[in-house]
N, C-alpha and C. Protein backbone atom coordinates (compact mmCIF):
# COMPACT_ATOMS: atom_id res chain seq x y z
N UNK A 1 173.61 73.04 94.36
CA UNK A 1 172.47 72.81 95.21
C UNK A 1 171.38 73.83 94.87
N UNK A 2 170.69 73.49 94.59
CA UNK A 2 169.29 74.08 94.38
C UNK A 2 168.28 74.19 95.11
N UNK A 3 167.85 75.16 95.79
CA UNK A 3 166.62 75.06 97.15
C UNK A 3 165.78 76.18 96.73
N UNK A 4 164.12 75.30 96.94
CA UNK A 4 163.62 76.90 96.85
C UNK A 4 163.33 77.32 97.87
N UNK A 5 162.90 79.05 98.37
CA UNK A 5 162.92 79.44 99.36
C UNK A 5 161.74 80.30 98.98
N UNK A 6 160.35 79.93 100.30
CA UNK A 6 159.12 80.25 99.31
C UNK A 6 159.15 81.47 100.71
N UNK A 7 158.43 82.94 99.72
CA UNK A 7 157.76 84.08 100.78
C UNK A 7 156.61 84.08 101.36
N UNK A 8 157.15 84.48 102.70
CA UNK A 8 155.91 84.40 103.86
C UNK A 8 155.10 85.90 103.59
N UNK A 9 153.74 85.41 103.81
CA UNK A 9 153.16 84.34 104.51
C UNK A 9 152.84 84.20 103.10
N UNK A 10 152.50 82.50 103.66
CA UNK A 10 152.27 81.25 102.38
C UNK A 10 151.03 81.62 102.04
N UNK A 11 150.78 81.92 100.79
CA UNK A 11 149.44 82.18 100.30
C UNK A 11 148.84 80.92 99.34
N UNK A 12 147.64 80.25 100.15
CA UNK A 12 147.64 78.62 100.33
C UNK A 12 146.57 78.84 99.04
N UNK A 13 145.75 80.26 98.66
CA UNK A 13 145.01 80.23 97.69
C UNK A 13 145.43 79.99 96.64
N UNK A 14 146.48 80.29 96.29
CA UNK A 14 147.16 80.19 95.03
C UNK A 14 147.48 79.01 94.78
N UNK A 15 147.70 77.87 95.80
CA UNK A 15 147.89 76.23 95.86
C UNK A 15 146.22 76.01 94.94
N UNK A 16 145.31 76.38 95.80
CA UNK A 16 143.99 75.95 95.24
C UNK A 16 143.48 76.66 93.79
N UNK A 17 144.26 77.57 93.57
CA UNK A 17 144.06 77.73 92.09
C UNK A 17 144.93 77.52 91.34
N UNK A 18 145.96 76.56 91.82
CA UNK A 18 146.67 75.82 90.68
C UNK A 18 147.80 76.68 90.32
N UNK A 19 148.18 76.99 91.28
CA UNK A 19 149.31 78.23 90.90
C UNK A 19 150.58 78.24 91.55
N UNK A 20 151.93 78.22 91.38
CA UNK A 20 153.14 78.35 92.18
C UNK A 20 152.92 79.43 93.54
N UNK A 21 153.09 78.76 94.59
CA UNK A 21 153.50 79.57 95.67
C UNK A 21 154.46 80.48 95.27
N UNK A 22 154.88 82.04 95.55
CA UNK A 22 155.53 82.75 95.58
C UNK A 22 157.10 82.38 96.16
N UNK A 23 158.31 82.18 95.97
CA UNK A 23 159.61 81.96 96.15
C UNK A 23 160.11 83.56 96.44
N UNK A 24 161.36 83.30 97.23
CA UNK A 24 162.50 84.18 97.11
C UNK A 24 163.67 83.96 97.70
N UNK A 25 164.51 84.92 97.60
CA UNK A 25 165.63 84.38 97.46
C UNK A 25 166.16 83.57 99.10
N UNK A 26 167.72 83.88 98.95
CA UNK A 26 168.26 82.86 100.51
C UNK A 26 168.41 83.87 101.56
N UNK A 27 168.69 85.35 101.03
CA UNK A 27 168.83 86.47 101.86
C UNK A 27 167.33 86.88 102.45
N UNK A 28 166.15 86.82 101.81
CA UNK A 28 164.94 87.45 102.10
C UNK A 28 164.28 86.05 103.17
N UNK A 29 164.67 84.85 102.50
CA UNK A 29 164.25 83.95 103.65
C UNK A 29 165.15 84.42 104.95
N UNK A 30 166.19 84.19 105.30
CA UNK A 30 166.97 84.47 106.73
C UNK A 30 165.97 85.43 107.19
N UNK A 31 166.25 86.43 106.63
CA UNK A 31 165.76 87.81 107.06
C UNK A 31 164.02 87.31 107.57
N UNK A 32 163.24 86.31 106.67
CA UNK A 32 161.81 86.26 107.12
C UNK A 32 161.64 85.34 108.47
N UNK A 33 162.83 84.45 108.64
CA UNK A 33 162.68 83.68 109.60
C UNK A 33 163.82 84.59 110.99
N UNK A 34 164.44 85.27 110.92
CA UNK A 34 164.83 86.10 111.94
C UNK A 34 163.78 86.71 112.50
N UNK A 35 162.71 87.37 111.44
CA UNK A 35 161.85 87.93 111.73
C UNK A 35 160.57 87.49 112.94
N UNK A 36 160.95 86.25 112.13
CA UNK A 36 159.92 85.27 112.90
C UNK A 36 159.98 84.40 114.12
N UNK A 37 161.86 84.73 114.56
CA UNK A 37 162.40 84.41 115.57
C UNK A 37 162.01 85.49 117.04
N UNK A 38 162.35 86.48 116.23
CA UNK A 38 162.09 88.05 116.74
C UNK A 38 160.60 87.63 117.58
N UNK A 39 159.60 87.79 116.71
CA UNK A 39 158.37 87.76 116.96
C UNK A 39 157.44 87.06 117.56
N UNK A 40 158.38 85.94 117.97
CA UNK A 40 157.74 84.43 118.72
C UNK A 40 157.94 84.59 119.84
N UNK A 41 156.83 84.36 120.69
CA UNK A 41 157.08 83.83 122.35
C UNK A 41 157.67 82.61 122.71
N UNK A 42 158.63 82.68 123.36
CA UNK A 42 158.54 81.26 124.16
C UNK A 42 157.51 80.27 124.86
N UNK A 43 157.67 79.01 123.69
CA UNK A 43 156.54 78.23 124.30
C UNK A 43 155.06 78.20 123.48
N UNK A 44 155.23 79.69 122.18
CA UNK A 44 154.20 79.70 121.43
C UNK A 44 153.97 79.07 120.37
N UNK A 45 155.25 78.36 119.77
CA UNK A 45 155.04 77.18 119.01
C UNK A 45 155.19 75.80 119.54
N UNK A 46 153.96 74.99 119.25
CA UNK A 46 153.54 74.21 119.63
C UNK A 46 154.41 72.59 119.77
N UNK A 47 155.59 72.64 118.46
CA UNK A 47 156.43 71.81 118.30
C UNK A 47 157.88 71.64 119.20
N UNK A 48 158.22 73.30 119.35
CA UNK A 48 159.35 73.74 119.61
C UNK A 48 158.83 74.92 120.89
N UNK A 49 158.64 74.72 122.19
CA UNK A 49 158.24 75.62 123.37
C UNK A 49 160.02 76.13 123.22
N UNK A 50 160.63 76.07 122.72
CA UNK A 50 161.76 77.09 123.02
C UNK A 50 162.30 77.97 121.72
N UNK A 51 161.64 77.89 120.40
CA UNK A 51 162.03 78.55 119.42
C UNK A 51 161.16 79.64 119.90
N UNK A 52 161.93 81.14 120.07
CA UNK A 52 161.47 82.21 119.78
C UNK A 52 163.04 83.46 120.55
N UNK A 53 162.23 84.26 120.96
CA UNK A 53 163.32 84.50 121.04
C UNK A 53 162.98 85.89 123.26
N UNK A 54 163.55 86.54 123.85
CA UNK A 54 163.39 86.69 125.00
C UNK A 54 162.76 87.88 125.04
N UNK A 55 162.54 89.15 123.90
CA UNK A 55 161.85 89.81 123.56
C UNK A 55 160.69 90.07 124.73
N UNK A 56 159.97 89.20 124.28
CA UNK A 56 158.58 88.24 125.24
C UNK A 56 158.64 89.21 126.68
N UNK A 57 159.71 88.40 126.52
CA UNK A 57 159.31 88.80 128.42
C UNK A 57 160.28 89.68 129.13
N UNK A 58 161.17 90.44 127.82
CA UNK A 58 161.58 92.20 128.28
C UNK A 58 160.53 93.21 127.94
N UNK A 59 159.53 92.65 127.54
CA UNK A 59 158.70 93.94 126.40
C UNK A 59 158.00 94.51 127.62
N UNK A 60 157.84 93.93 128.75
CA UNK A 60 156.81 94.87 130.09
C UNK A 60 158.32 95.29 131.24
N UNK A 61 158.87 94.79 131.09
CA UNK A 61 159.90 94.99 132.34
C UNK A 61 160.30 96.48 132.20
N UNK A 62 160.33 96.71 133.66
CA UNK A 62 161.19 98.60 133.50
C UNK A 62 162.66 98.36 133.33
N UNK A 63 162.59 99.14 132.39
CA UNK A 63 164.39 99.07 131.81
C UNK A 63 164.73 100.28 132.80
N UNK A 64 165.68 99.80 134.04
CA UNK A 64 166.17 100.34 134.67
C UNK A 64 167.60 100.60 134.35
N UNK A 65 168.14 99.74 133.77
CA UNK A 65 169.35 100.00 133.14
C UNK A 65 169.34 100.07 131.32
N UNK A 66 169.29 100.50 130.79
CA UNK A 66 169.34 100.27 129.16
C UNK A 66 170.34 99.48 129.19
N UNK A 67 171.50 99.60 129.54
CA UNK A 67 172.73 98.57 128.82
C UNK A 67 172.44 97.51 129.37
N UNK A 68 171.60 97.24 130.63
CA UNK A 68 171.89 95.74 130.64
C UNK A 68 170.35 95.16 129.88
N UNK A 69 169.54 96.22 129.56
CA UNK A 69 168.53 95.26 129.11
C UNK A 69 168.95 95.28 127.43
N UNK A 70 169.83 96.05 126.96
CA UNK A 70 170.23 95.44 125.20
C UNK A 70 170.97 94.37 125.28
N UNK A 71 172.10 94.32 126.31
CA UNK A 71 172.81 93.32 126.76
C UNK A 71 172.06 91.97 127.03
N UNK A 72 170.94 91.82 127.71
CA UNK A 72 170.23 90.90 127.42
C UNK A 72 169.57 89.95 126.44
N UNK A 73 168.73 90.86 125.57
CA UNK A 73 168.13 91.12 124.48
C UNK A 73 169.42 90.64 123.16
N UNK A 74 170.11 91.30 123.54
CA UNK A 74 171.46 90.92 121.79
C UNK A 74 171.60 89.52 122.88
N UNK A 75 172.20 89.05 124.10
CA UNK A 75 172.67 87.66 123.95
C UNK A 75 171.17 86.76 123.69
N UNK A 76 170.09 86.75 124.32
CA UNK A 76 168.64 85.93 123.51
C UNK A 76 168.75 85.98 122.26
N UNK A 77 168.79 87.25 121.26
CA UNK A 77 168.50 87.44 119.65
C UNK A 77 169.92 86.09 119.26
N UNK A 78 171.27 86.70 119.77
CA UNK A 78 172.36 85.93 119.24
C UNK A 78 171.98 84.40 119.68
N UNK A 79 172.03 84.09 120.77
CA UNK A 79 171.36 82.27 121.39
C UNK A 79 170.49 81.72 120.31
N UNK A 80 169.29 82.64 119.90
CA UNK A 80 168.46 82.12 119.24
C UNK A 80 168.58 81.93 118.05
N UNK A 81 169.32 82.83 117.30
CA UNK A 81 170.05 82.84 116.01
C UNK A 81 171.32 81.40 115.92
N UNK A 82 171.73 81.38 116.53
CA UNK A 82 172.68 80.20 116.83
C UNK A 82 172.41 79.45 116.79
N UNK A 83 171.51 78.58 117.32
CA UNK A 83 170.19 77.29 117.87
C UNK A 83 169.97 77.16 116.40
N UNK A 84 168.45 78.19 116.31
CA UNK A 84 168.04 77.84 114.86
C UNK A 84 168.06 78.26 113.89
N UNK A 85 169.39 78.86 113.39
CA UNK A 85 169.33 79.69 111.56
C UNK A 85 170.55 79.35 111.25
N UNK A 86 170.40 77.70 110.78
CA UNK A 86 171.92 77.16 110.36
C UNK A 86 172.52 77.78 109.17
N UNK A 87 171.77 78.60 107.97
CA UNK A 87 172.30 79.11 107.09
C UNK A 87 173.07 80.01 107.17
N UNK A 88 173.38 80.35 108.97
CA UNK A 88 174.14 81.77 108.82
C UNK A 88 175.61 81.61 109.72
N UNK A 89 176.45 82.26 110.09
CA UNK A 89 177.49 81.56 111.19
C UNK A 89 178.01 83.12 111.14
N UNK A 90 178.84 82.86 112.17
CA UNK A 90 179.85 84.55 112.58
C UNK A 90 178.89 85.64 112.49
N UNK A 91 177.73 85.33 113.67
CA UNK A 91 176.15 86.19 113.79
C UNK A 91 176.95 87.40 115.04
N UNK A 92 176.52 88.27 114.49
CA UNK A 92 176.82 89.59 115.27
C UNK A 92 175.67 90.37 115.59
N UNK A 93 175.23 90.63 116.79
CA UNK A 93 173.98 90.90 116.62
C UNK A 93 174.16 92.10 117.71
N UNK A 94 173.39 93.75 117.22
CA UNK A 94 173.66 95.13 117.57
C UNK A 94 172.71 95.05 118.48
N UNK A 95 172.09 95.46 119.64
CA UNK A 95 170.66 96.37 120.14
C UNK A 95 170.76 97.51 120.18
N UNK A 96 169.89 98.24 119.66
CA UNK A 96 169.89 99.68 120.13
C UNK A 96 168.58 100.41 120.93
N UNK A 97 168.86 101.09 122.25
CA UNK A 97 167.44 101.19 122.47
C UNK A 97 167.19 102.75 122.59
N UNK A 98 166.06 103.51 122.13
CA UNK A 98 165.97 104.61 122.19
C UNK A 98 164.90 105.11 122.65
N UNK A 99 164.46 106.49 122.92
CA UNK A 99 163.12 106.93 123.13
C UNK A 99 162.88 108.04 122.13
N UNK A 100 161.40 107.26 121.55
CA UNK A 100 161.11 108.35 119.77
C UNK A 100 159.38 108.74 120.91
N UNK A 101 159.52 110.03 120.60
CA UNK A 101 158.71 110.85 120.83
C UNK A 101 157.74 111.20 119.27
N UNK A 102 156.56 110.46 119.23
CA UNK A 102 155.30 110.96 118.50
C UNK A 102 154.23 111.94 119.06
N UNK A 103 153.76 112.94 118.29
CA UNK A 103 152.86 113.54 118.43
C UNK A 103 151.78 113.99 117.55
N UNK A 104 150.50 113.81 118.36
CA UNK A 104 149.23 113.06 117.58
C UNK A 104 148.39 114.58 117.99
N UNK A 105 148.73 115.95 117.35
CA UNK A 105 148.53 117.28 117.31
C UNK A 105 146.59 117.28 117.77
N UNK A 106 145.87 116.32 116.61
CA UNK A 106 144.82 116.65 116.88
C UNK A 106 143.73 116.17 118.25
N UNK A 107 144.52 115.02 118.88
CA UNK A 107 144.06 114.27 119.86
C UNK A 107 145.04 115.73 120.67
N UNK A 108 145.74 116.40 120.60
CA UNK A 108 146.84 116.97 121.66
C UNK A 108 147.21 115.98 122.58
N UNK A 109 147.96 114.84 122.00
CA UNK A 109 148.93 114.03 122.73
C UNK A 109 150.23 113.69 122.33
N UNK A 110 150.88 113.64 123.39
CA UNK A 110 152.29 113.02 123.07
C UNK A 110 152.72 111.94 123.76
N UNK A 111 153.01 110.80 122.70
CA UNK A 111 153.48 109.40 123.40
C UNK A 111 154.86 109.17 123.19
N UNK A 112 155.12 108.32 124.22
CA UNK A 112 157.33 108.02 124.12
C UNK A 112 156.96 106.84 124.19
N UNK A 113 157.60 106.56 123.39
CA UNK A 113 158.10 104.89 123.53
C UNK A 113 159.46 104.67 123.18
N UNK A 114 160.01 103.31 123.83
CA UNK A 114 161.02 102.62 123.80
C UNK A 114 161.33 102.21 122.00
N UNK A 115 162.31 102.99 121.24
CA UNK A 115 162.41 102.00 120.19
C UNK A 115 163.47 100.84 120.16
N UNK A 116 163.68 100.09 119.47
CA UNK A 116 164.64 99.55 119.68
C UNK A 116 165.01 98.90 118.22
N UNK A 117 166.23 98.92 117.69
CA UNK A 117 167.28 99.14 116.68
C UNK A 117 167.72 97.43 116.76
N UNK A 118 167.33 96.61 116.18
CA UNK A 118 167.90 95.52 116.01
C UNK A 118 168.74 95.61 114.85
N UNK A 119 169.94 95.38 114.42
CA UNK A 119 171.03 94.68 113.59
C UNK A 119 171.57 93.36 113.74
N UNK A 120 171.60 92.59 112.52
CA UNK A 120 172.39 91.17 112.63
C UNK A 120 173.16 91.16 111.46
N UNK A 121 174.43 90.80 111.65
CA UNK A 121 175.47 90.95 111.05
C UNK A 121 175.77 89.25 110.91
N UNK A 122 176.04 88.51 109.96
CA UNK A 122 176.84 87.11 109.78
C UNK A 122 177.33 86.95 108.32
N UNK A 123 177.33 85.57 108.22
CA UNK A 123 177.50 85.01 106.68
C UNK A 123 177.15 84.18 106.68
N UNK A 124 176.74 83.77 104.84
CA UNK A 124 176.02 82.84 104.68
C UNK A 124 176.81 81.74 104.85
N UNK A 125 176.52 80.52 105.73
CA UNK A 125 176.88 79.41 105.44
C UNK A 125 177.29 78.78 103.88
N UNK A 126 176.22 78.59 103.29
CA UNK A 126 176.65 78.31 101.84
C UNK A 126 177.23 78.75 100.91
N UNK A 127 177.87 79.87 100.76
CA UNK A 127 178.71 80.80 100.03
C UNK A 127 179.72 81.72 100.87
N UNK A 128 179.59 81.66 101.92
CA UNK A 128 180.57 82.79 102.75
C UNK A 128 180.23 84.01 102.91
N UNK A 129 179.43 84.57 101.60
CA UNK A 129 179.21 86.06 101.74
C UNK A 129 178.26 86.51 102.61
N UNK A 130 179.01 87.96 102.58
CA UNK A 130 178.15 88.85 104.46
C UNK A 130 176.60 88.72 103.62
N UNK A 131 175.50 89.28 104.77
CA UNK A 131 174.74 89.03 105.40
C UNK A 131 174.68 89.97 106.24
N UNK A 132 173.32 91.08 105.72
CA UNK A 132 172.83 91.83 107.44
C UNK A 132 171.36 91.98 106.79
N UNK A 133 170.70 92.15 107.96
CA UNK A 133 169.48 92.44 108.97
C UNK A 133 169.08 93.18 109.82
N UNK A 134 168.37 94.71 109.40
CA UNK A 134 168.42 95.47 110.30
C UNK A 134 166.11 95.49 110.27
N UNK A 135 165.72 95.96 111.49
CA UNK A 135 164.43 95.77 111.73
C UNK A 135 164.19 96.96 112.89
N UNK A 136 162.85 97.22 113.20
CA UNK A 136 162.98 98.19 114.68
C UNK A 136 161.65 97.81 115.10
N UNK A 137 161.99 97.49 116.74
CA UNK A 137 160.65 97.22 117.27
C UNK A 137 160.27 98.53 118.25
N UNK A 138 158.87 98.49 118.72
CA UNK A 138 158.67 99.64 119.81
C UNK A 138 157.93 98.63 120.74
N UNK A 139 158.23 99.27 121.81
CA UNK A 139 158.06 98.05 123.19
C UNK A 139 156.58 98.62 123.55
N UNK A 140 156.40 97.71 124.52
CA UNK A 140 154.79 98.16 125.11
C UNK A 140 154.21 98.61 124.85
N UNK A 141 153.14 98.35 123.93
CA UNK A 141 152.77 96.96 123.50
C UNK A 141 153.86 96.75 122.44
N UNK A 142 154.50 95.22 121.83
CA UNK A 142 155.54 95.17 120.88
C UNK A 142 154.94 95.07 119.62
N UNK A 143 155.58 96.45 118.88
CA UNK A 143 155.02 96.54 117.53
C UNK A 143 156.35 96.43 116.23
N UNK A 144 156.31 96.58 114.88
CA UNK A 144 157.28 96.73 114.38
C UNK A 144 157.56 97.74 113.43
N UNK A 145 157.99 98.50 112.83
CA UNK A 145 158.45 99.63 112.25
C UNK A 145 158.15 99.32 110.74
């Protein structure tokens, strides 16, 4: 079986100058569409109001408990991984949440934010072999590392 697997984002100029879209492999796609699972609101794609992932709408909430809001967060990431990334199966998915302290010497400020440690652990459907995915977001506002 032969599939190509083209890298995001699609650079449509290169269509108009007559040129191959950029490809890669089956590991860098998962990884671009996890990414893109990660990064979606619910309801923000227009086809699918439920592809994304719950992120969304932990990113303002006060994490009063950390374990139950990774606990949350890993079962949405795992649900959503399940639903839509048939290339992968036996998805194990880590949260980690931390507080990283930056300091911005010449403004004399110091900001904390929430990081948070995503890992996904599976295999590929089509060959068996493992499969991981590690990424880090920082909450309020949600950015990525």
């Amino acid at each position: 079986m032969n599939t190509t697997y083209y890298k995001r984002p699609l650079a449509f100029r290169r269509l108009f100058d007559r040129q191959y879209l950029e490809t890669c492999s089956l590991g860098m796609s998962i990884s671009q569409h996890i990414e893109l699972i990660i990064f979606t609101r619910f309801g923000e794609h227009r086809y699918d109001p439920a592809f994304g992932c719950e992120v969304w709408e932990l990113d303002f909430e006060l994490i009063t408990s950390r374990a139950l809001w990774e606990d949350k967060m890993q079962q949405s990431l795992h649900r959503a991984l399940a639903e839509r990334e048939p290339r992968i199966y036996d998805i194990e998915v880590t949260i980690d949440v931390t507080d990283v302290e930056k300091v911005y010497p010449l403004r004399l400020v110091t900001e904390i934010k929430k990081r948070v440690a995503v890992a996904v652990r599976a295999k590929v459907t089509a060959t068996g072999e493992r499969y991981s995915f590690q990424t880090s977001l920082f909450l309020s506002p949600l950015s990525s590392e």
